[in-house]
Protein backbone atom coordinates (compact mmCIF):
# COMPACT_ATOMS: atom_id res chain seq x y z
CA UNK A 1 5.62 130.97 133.08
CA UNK A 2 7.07 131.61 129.77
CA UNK A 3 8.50 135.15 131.41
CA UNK A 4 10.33 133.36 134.17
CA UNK A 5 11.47 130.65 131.59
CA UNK A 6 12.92 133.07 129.30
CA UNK A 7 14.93 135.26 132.30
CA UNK A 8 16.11 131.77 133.68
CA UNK A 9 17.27 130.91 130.43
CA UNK A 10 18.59 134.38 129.93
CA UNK A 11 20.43 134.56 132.93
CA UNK A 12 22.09 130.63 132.42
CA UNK A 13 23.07 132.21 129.22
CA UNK A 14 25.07 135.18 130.75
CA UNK A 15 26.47 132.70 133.66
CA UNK A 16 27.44 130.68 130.18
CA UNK A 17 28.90 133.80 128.92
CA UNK A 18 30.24 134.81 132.03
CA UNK A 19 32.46 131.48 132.31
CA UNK A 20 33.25 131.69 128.46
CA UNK A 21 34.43 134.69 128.73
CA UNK A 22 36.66 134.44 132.06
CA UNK A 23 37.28 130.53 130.15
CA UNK A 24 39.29 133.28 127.07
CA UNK A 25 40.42 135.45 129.19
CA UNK A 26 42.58 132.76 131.12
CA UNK A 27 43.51 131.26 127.51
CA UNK A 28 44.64 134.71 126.74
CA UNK A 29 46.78 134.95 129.42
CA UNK A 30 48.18 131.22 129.27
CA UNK A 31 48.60 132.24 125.07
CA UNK A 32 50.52 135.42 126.52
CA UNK A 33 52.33 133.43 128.51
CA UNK A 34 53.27 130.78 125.97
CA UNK A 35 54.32 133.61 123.53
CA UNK A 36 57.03 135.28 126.19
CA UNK A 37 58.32 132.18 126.82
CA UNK A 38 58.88 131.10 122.89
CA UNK A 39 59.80 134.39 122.70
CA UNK A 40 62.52 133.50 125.29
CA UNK A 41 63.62 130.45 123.97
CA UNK A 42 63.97 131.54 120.70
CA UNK A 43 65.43 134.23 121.73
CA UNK A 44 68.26 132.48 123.51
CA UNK A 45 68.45 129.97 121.11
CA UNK A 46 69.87 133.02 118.02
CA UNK A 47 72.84 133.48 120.48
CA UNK A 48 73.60 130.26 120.78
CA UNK A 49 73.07 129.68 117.24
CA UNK A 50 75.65 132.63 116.16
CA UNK A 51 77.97 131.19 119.28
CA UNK A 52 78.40 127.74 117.47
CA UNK A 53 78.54 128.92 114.21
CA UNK A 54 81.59 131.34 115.15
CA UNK A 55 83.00 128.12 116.95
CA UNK A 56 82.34 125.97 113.92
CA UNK A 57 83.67 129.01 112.11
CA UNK A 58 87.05 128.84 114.34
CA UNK A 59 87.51 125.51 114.20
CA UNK A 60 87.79 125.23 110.31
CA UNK A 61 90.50 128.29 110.24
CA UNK A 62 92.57 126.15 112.43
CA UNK A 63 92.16 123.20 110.32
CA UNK A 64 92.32 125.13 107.21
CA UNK A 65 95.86 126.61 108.58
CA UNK A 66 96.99 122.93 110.26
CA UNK A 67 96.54 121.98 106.68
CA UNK A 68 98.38 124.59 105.18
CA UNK A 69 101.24 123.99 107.73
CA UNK A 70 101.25 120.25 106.99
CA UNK A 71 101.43 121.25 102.98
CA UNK A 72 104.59 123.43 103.73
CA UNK A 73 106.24 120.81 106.20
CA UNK A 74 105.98 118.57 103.42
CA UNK A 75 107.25 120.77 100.69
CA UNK A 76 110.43 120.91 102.92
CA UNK A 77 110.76 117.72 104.03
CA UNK A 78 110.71 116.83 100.08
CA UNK A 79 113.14 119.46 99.25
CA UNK A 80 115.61 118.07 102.60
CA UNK A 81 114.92 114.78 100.95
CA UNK A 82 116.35 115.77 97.36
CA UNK A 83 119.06 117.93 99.07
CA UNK A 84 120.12 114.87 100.97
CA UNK A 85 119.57 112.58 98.21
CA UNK A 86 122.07 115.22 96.36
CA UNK A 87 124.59 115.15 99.07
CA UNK A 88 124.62 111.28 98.89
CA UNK A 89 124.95 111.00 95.72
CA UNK A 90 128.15 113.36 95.92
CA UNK A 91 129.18 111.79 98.46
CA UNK A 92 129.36 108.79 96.10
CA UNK A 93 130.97 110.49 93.76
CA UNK A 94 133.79 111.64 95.84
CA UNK A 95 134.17 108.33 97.38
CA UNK A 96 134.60 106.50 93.73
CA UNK A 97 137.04 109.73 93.00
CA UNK A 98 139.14 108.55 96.35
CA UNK A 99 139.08 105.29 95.58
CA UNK A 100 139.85 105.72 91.84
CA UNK A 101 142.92 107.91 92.80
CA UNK A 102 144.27 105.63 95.44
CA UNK A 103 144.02 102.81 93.04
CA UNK A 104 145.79 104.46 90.25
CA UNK A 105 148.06 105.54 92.74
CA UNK A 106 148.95 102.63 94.57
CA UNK A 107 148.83 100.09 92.06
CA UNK A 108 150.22 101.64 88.50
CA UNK A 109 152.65 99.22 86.67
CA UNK A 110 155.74 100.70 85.28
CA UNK A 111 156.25 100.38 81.74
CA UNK A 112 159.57 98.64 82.26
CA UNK A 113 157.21 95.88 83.69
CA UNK A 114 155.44 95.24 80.68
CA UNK A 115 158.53 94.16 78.09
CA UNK A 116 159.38 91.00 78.16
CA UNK A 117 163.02 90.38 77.46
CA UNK A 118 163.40 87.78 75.27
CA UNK A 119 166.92 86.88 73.96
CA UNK A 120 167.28 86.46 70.85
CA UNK A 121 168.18 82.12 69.67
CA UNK A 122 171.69 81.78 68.32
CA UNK A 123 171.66 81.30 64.75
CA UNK A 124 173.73 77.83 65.27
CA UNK A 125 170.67 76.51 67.91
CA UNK A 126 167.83 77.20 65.58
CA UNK A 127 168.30 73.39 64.28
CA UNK A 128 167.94 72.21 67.29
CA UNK A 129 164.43 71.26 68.66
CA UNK A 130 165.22 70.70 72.26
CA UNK A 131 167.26 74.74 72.35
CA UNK A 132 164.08 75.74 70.20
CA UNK A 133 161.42 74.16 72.21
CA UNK A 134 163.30 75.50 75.56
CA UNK A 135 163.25 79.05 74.29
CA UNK A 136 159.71 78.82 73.61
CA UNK A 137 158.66 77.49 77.27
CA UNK A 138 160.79 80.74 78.80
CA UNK A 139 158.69 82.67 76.81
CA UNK A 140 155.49 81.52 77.44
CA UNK A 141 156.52 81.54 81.38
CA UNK A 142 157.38 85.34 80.99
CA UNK A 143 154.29 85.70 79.20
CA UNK A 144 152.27 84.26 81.56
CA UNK A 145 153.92 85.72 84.62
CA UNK A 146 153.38 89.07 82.99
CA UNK A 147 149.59 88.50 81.86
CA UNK A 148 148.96 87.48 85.63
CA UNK A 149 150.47 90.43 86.86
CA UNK A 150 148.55 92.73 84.58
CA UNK A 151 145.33 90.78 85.52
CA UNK A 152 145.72 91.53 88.76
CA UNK A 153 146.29 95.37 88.31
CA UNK A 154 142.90 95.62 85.99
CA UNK A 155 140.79 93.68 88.65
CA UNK A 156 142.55 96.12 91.26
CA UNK A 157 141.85 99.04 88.83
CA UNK A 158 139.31 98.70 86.14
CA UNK A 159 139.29 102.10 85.12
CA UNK A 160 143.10 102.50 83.98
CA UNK A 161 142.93 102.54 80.12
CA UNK A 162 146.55 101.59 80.25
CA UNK A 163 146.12 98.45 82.07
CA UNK A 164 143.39 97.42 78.89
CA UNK A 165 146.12 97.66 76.26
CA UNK A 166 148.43 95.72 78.15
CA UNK A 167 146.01 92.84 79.02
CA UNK A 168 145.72 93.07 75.29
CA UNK A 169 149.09 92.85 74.42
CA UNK A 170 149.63 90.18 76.91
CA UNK A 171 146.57 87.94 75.29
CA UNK A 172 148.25 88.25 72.17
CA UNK A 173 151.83 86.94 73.31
């Protein structure tokens, strides 16, 4: 009994070993299988990978050269800016010239203008205070007249240097 034991034991040990070893086998082939298709994947994923990093690649040339573009748009738009801030000012310039001109121009005052004629008292009058006193008023009236006019050619001209001595001599009379 121990024979016939032994053989059945021997032969559920090689039906054991039998099933083990068709159990591998299959795991092989599922492990084969696994391995092609992570081969695959990976496989596809290294394409994609280079694909997005020559997009990604791309993408910052365009911004690097948008950037660049914006950098030299700006560069000119300053420079237009001075150039027009130039022109302006010029243009100013030539405008105060104009107006400088026309106002010399148009509103000089003759030298003839500026003397007052004053006639001299007659030697027999100076004793008397009313002659005296009415010599004095027609001077200060010509004085006056003539400071007003000058007045009004320095606030219609403040840049003619002529017009300053006269308002001086006109302050002093």
């Amino acid at each position: 009994m121990n024979e016939d034991m032994v053989k059945k034991d021997i032969e559920e040990i090689e039906t054991i070993n039998i099933e083990l070893d068709h159990r591998v086998s299959k795991l092989i082939a599922e492990n084969e299988h696994l391995k092609q298709t992570y081969k695959q994947l990976y496989d596809s994923i290294k394409p994609t990978r280079i694909r997005s990093k020559e997009q990604c690649d791309a993408l910052i040339n365009q911004v690097n050269q948008k950037s660049l573009e914006i950098s030299d748009l700006n560069v000119s738009l300053q420079e237009k800016g001075l150039v027009v801030t130039a022109l302006k000012d010029e243009l100013r310039k030539l405008k105060r010239k104009d107006l400088v001109d026309n106002v010399v121009t148009k509103h000089t005052i003759a030298p003839e203008m500026l003397k007052t004629y004053v006639e001299p008292l007659n030697p027999r009058l100076l004793n008397y205070r009313s002659a005296h006193s009415d010599y004095l008023k027609h001077t200060q009236e010509e004085a006056s007249i003539l400071r007003e006019i000058v007045e009004q050619g320095k606030s219609q001209n403040p840049l003619n240097n002529s017009l300053d001595s006269a308002c001086k001599y006109t302050k002093q009379i």
